[in-house]
C-alpha atoms as a PDB file:
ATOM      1  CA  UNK A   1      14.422   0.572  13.563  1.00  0.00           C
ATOM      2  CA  UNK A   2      12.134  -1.980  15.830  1.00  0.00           C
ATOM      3  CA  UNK A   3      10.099  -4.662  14.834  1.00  0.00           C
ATOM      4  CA  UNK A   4       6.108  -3.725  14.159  1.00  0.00           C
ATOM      5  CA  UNK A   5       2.877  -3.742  13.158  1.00  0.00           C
ATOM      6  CA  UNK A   6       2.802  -2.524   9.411  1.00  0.00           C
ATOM      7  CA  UNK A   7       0.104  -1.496   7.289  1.00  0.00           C
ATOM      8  CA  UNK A   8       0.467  -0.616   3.458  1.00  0.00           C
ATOM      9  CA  UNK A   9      -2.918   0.146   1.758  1.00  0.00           C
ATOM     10  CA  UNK A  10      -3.624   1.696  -1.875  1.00  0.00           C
ATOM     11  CA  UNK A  11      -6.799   4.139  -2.053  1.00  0.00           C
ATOM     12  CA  UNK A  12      -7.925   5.286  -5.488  1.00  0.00           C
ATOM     13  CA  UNK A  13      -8.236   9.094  -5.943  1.00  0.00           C
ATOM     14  CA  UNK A  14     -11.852   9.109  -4.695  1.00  0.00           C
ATOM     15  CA  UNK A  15     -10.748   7.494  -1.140  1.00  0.00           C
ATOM     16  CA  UNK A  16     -12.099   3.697  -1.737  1.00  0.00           C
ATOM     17  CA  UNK A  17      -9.875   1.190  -0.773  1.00  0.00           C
ATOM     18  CA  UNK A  18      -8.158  -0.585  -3.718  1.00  0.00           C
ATOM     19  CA  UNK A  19      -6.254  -3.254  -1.639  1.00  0.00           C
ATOM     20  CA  UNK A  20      -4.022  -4.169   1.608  1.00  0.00           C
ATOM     21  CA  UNK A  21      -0.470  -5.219   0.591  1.00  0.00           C
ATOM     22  CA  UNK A  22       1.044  -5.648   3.843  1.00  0.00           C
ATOM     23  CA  UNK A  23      -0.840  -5.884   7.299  1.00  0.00           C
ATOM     24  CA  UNK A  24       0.678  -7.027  10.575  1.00  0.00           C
ATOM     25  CA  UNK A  25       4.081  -7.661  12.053  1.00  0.00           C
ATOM     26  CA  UNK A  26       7.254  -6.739  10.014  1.00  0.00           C
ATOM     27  CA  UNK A  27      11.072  -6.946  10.757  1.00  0.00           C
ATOM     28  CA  UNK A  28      13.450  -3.704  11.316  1.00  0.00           C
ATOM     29  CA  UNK A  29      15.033  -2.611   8.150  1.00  0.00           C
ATOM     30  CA  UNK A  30      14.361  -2.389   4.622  1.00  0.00           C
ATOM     31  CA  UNK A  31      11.631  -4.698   3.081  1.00  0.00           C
ATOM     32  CA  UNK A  32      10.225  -4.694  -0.608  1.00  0.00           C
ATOM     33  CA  UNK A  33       6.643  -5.009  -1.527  1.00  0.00           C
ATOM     34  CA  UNK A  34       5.375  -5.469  -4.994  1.00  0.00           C
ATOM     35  CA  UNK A  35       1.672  -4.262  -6.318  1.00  0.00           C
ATOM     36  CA  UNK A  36       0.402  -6.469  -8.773  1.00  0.00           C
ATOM     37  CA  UNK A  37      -1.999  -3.770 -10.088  1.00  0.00           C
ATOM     38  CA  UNK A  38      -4.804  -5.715  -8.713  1.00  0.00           C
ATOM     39  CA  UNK A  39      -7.409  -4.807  -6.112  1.00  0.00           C
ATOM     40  CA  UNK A  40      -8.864  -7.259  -3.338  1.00  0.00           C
ATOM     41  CA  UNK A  41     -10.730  -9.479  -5.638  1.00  0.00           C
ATOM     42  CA  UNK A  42      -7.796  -9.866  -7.877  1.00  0.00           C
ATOM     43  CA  UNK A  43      -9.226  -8.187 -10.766  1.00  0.00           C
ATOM     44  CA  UNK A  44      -7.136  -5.885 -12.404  1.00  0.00           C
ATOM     45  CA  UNK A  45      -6.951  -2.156 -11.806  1.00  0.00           C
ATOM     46  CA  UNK A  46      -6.747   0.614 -14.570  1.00  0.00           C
ATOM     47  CA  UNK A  47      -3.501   2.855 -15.359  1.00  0.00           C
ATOM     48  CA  UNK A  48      -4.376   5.942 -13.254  1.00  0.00           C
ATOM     49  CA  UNK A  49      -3.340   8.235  -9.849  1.00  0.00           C
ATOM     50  CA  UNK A  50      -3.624   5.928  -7.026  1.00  0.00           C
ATOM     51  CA  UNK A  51      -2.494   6.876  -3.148  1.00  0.00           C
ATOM     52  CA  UNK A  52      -0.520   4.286  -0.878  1.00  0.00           C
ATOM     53  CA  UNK A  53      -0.847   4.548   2.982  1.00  0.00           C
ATOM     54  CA  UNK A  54       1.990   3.419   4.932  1.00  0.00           C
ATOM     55  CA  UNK A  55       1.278   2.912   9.162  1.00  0.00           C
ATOM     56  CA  UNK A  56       4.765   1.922  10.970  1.00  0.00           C
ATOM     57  CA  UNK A  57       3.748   2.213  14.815  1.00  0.00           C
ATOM     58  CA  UNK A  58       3.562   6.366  15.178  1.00  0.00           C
ATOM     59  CA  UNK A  59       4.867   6.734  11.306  1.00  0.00           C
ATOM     60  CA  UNK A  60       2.063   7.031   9.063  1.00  0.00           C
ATOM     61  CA  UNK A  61       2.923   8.547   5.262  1.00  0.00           C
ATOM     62  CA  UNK A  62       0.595   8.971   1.961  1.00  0.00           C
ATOM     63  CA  UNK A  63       1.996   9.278  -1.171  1.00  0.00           C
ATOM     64  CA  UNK A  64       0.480   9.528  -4.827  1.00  0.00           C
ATOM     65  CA  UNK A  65       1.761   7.060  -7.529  1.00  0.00           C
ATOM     66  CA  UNK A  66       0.823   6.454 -10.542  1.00  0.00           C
ATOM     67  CA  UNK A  67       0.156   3.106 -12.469  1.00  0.00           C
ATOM     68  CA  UNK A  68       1.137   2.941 -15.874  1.00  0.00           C
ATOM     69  CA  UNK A  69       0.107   0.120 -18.481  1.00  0.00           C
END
């Protein structure tokens, strides 16, 4: 693992950008990050399928998860 720029974002099922949880330089190894169900404006999101966007230098992943309330 090397130090990097990181970007987590969450999309909603349509594609819109929900919010940026982490953007710019991280340290090697394992780090947590939390969603506070809340998009950019800090308003609360509803329970529903959401996809999360991970970039990692040449890594990039998309997973579904879903929120629960």
């Amino acid at each position: 693992p090397e130090d990097g720029l990181v970007n987590i974002t969450i999309y909603d099922m349509m594609g819109r950008q929900i919010s940026t949880l982490v953007s710019g330089q991280q340290t090697a190894g394992y780090n947590i990050v939390q969603w506070n169900a809340t998009n950019t404006f800090g308003e609360a999101v509803s329970a529903g399928l959401y996809l999360y966007t991970i970039h990692a230098g040449e890594f990039t992943q998309t997973r579904k998860m879903v929120l629960l309330k």
